[in-house]
Protein backbone atom coordinates (compact mmCIF):
# COMPACT_ATOMS: atom_id res chain seq x y z
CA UNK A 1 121.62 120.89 98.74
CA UNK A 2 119.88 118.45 101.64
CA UNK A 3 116.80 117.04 99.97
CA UNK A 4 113.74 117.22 102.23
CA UNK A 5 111.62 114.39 101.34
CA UNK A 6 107.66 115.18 102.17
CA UNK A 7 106.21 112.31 99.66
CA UNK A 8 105.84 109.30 102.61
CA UNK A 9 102.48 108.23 101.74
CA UNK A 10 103.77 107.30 98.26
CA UNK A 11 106.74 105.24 99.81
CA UNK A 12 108.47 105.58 102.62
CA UNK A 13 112.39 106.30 103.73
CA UNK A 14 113.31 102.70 104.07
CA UNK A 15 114.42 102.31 107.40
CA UNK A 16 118.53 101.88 107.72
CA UNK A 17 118.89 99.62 110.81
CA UNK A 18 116.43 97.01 109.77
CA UNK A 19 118.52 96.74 106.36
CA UNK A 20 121.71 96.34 108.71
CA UNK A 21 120.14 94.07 110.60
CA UNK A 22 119.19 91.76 107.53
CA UNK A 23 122.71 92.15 106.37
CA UNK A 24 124.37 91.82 109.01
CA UNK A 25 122.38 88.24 109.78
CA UNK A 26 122.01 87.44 106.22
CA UNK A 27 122.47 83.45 106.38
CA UNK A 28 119.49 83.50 108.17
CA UNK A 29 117.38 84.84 105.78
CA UNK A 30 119.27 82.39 102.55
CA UNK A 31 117.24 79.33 102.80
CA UNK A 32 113.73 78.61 100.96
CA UNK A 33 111.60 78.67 104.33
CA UNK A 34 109.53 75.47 102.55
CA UNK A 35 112.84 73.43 102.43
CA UNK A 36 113.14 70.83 105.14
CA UNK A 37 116.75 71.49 106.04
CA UNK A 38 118.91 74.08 108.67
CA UNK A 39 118.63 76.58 106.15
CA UNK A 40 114.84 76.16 105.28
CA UNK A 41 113.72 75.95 109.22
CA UNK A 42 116.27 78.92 110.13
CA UNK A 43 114.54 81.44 107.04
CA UNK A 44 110.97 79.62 108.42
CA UNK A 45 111.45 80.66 112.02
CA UNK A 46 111.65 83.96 110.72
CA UNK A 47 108.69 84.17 108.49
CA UNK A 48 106.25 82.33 111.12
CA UNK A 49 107.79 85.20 113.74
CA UNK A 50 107.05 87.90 111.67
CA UNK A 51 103.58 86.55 110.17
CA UNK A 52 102.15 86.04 113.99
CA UNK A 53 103.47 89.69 115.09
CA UNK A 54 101.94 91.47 111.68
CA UNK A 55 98.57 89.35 112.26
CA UNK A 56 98.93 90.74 115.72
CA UNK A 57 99.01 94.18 114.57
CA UNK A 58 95.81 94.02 113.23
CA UNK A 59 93.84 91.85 115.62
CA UNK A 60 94.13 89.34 113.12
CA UNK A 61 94.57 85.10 113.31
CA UNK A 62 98.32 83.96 111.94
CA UNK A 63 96.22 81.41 109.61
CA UNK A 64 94.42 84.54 108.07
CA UNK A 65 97.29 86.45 106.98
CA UNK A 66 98.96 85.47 102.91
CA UNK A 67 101.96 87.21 102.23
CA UNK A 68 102.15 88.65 98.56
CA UNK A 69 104.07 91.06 96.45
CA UNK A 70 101.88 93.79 97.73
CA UNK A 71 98.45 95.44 98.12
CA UNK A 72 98.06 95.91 94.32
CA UNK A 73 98.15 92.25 94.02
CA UNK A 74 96.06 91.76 97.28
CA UNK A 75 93.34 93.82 95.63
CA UNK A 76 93.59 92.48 92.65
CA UNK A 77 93.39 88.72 94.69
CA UNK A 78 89.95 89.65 96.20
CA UNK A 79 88.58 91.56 92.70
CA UNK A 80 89.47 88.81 90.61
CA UNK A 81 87.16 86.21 93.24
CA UNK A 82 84.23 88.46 92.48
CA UNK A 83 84.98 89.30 89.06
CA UNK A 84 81.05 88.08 87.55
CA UNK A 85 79.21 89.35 90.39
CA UNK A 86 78.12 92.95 91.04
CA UNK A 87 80.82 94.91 92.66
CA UNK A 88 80.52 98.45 94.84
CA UNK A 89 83.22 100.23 95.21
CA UNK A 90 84.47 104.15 95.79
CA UNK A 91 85.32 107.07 92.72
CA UNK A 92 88.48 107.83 94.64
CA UNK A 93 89.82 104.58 95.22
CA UNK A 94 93.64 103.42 94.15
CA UNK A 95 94.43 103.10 91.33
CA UNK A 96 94.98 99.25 91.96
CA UNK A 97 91.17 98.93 92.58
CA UNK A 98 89.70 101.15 89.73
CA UNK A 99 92.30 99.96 87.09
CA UNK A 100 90.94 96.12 88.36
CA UNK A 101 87.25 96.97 88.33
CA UNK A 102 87.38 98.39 84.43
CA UNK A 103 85.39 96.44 82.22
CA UNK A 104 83.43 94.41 85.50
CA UNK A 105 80.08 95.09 86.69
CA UNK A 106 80.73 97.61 89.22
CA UNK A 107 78.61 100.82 91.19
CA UNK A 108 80.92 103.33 92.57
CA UNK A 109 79.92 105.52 95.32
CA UNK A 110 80.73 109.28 95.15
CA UNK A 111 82.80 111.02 97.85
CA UNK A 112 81.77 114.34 98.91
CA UNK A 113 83.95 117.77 99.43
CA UNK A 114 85.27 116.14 102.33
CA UNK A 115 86.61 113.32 100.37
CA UNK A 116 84.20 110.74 102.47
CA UNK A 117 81.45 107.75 101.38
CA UNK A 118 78.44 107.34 103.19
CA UNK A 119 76.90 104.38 104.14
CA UNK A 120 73.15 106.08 103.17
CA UNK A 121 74.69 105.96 99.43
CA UNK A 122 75.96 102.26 99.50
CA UNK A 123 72.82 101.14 100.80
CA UNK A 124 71.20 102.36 97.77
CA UNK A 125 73.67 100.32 95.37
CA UNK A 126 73.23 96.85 96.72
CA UNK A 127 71.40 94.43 95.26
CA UNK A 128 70.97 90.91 95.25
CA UNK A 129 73.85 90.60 92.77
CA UNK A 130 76.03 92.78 94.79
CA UNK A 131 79.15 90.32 96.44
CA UNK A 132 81.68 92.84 97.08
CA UNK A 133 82.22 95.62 98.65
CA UNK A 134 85.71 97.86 98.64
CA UNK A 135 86.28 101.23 100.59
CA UNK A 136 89.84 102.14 101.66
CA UNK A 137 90.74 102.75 105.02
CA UNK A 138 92.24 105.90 104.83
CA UNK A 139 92.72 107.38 100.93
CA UNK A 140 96.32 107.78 99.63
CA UNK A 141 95.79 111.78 98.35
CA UNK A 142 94.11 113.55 100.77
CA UNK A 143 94.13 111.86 103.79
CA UNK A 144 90.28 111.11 104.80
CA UNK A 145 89.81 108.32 107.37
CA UNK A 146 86.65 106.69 105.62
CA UNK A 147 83.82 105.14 108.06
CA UNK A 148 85.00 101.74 107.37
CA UNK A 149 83.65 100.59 110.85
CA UNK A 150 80.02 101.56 109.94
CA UNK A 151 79.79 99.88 106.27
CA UNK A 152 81.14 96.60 108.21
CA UNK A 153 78.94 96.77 110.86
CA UNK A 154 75.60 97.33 108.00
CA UNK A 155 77.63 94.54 105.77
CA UNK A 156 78.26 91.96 108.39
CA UNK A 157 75.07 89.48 108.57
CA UNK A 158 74.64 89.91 104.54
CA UNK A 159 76.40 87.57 101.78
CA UNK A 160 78.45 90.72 100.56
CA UNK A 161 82.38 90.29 100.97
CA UNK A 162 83.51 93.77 102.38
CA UNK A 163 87.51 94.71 101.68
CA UNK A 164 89.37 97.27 102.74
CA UNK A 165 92.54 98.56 101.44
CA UNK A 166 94.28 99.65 104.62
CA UNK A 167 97.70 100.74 102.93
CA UNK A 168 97.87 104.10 104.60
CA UNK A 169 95.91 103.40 107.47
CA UNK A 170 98.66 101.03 108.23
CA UNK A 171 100.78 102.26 111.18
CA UNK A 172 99.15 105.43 111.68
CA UNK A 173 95.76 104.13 112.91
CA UNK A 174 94.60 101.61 115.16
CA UNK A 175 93.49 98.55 112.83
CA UNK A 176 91.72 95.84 114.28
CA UNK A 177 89.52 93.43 111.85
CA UNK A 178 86.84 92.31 114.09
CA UNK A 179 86.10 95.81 115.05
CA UNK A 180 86.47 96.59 111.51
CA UNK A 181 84.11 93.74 110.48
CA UNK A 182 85.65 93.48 107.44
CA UNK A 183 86.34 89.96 105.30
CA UNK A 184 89.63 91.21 104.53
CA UNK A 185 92.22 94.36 104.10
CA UNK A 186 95.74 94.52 101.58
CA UNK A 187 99.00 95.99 103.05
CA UNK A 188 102.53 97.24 101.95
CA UNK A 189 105.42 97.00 103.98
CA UNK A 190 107.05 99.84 101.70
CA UNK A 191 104.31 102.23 103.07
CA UNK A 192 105.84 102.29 106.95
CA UNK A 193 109.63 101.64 106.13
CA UNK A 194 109.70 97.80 105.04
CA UNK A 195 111.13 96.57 101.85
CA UNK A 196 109.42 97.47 98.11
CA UNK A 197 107.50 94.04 96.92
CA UNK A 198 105.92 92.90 99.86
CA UNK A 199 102.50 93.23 101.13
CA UNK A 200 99.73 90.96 103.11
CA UNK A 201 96.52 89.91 102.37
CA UNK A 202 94.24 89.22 105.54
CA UNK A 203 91.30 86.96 104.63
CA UNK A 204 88.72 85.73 107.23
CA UNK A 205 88.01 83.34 104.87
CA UNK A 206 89.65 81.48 101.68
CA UNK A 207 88.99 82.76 98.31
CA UNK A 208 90.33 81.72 95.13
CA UNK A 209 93.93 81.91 94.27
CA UNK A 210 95.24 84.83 91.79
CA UNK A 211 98.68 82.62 91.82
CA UNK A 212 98.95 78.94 90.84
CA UNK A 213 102.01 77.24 91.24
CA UNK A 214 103.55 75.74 94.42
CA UNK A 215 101.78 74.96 97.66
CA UNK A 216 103.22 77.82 99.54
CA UNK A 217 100.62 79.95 101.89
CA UNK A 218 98.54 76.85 102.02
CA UNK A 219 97.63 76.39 98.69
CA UNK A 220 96.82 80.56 98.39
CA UNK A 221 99.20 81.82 97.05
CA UNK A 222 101.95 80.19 94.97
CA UNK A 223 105.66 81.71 94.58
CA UNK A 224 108.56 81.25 97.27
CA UNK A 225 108.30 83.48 100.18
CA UNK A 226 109.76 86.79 100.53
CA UNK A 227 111.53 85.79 103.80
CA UNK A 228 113.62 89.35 104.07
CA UNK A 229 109.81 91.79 103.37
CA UNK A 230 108.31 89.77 106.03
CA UNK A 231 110.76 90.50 108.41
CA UNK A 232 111.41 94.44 107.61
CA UNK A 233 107.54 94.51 107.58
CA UNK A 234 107.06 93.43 111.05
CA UNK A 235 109.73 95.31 112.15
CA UNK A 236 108.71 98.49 110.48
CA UNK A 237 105.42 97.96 112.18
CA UNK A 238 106.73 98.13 115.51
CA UNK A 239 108.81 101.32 115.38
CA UNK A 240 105.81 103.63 113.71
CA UNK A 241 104.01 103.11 116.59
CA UNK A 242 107.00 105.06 118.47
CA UNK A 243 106.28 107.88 116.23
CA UNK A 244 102.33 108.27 115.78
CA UNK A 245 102.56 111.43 117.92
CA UNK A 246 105.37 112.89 116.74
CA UNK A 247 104.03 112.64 113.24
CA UNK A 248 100.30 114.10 114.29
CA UNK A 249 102.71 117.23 115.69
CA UNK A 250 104.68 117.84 112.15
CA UNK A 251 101.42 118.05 110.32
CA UNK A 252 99.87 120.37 112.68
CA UNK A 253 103.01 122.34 112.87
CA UNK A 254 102.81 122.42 108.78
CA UNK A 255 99.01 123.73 108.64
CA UNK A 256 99.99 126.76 111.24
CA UNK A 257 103.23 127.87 109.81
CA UNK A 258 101.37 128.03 105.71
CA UNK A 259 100.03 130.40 106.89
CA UNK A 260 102.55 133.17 107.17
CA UNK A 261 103.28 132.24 103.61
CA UNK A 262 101.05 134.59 101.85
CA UNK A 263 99.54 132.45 99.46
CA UNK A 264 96.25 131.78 98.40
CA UNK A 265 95.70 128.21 99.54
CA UNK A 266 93.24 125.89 100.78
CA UNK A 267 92.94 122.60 101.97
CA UNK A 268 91.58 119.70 100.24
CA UNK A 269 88.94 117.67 102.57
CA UNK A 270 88.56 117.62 105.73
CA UNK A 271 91.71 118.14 108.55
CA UNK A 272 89.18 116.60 110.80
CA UNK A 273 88.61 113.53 109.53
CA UNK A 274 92.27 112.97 108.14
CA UNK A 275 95.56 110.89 108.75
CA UNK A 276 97.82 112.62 110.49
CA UNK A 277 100.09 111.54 107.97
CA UNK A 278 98.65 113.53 104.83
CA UNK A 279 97.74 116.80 103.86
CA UNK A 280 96.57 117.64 100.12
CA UNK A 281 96.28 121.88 99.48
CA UNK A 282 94.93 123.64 96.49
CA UNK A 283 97.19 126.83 95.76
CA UNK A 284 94.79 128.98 93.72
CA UNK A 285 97.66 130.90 91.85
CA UNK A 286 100.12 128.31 90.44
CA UNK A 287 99.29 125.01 88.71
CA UNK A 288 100.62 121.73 90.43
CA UNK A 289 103.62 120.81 87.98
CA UNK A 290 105.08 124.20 88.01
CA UNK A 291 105.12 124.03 91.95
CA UNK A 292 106.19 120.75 92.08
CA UNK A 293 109.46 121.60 89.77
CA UNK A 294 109.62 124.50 92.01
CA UNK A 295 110.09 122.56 95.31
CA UNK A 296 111.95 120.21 93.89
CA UNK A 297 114.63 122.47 92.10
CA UNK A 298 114.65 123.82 95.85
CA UNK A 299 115.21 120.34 97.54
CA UNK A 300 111.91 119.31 98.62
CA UNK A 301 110.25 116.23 97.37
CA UNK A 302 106.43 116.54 97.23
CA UNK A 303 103.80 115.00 94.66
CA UNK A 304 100.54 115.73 92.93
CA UNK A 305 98.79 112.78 93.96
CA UNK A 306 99.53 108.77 93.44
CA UNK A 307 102.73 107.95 92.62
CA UNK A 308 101.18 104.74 90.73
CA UNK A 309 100.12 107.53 88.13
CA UNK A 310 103.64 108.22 87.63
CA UNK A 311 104.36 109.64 83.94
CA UNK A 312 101.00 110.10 83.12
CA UNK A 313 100.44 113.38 83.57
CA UNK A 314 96.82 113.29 84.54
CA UNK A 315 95.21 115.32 87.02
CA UNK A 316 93.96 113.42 90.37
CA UNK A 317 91.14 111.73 90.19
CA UNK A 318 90.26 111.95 93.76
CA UNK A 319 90.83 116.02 93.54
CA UNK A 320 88.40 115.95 90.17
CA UNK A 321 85.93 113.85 91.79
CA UNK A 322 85.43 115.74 94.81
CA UNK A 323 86.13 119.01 93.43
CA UNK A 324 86.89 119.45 89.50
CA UNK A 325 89.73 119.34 87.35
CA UNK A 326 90.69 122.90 87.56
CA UNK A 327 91.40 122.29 91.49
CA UNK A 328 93.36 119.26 90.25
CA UNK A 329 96.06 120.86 88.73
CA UNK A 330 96.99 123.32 91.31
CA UNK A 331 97.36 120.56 93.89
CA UNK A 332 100.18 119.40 96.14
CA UNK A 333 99.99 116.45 98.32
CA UNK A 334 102.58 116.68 101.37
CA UNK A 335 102.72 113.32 103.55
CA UNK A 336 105.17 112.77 106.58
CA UNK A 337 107.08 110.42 108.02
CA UNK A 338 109.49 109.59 110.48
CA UNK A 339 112.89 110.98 109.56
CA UNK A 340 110.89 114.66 108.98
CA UNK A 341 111.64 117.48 111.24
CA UNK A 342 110.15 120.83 111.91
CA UNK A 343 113.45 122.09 110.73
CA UNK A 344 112.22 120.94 107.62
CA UNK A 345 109.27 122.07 107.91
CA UNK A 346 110.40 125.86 108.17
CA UNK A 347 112.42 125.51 105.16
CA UNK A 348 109.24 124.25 103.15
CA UNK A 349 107.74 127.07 104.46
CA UNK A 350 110.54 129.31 103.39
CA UNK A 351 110.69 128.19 100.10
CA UNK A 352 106.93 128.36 99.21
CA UNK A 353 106.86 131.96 100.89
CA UNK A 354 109.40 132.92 98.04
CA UNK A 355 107.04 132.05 95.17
């Protein structure tokens, strides 16, 4: 049976010719880019190219960009500079943020139906203890686009850092920090076809170290550098925006063909003011794990909401928070990517019609 896989926003297909490409031209990537020697300045060369092109990708100065092991620990970077101050942040954040936050000082703003923050709400939460402020770009479950632009523009002349965890904004929208306004934003390569266990974290300006060690990223961030995730991340970068449009067609090709499927269904947030990327439904009649051993004992490879909540078996928090729990359980999140296919697509839609 050909597996369909419909779970890209909680990793992507890693993509095959950048792998080849790394094997096939592995010497280059051998040496520690710090040392001094052919090695060291060949694996450098590398990591400078592919730190200027994924600063470029998101208007962003080379300086500004630290490569880590990922967003997680990019979030947990920024949280852990703030972590005796007053904090702001969303009730449908990741899991990365929330998990961080417990136990600090912390307001959390509370998304509507739609899934989205308003900047009416945050204004009402600062105070003069307030120092940070994190909304994600575009949130991991259901899709929602959140109006990042707006809080930075209201956030930008006050003393309040403003992050923003643009994981699965990355490659599918436009991101450009100064229109942004924000003080900085976490990546994953993973998320757009790069390798697991390497992410960025843009800073306008230097905070604190999580990691202490070696001098590496100018003193911001000790540990050798992944040489080989900064490479497949640049990389990655530059094919999804070959496939923006073709992804923005799957999705809508998705939403018009569920509906010859006869089920009671409706969509979670807003289409709107979504990814193109995501799409989170509520089937009224069958709970989310029996659906999801359903699709998968037919092939297709869907999930009830954050991987990083793997093996828990708790409903969504974003789903309960904007809805309730009851809506929670009898929801599937489908996300896209590039090797997907309407093909595909009418086989989803062939299986779910034979519930």
């Amino acid at each position: 049976m050909k597996k369909i896989y419909f779970d890209y926003a909680a990793t992507s297909i890693k993509r095959k010719k950048i792998l080849e490409n790394i094997l096939k031209n592995a010497e280059s990537f051998d040496g520690n880019p710090d040392s001094t020697h052919a090695y060291g300045r060949e694996a450098k060369k590398i990591l400078e190219d592919s730190r200027r092109k994924i600063a470029k990708s998101i208007g962003a100065n080379p300086n500004q960009v630290i490569f880590t092991s990922g967003a997680s620990e990019s979030n947990n970077t920024v949280i852990n500079a703030y972590k005796n101050n007053h904090i702001i942040s969303t009730n449908i954040e990741h899991d990365s943020i929330l998990n961080t936050l417990s136990g600090k000082n912390v307001s959390y703003l509370k998304a509507d139906r739609e899934g989205m923050v308003h900047l009416e709400d945050l204004k009402k939460l600062i105070n003069d203890d307030t120092k940070l402020v994190i909304v994600m770009f575009v949130n991991n479950e259901i899709g929602t686009i959140e109006p990042v632009k707006e809080i930075g523009a209201y956030l930008k002349d006050k003393p309040i850092h403003f992050h923003v965890d643009a994981v699965q904004a990355y490659g599918h929208i436009d991101i450009d920090v100064d229109e942004i306004g924000c003080d900085s934003i976490s990546l994953s390569a993973h998320k757009v076809g790069g390798i697991n266990g390497f992410g960025i974290l843009y800073l306008r300006n230097n905070l604190s170290p999580l990691i202490l060690g070696g001098e590496q990223e100018k003193h911001r961030r000790a540990g050798t550098s992944f040489t080989m995730g900064a490479y497949s991340m640049a990389k990655a970068f530059e094919k999804t925006q070959e496939e923006r449009s073709k992804i923005k067609e799957l999705k809508e090709y998705f939403i018009d063909n569920l509906k010859n499927t006869g089920l009671n269904y409706q969509i979670n947030g807003s289409l709107e003011k979504s990814s193109d990327h995501i799409i989170n439904i509520y089937f009224a009649d069958y709970k989310s794990d029996f659906l999801l051993t359903y699709l998968d004992m037919n092939g297709v490879c869907a999930s009830a909401g954050s991987a990083c909540r793997a093996g828990s078996f708790l409903p969504s928090h974003v789903i309960s928070n904007m809805y309730d729990e009851s809506r929670a359980n009898h929801s599937i999140r489908f996300s896209f990517g590039y090797q997907n296919n309407k093909e595909e697509i009418d086989k989803v839609i062939e299986v779910l019609s034979n519930l």
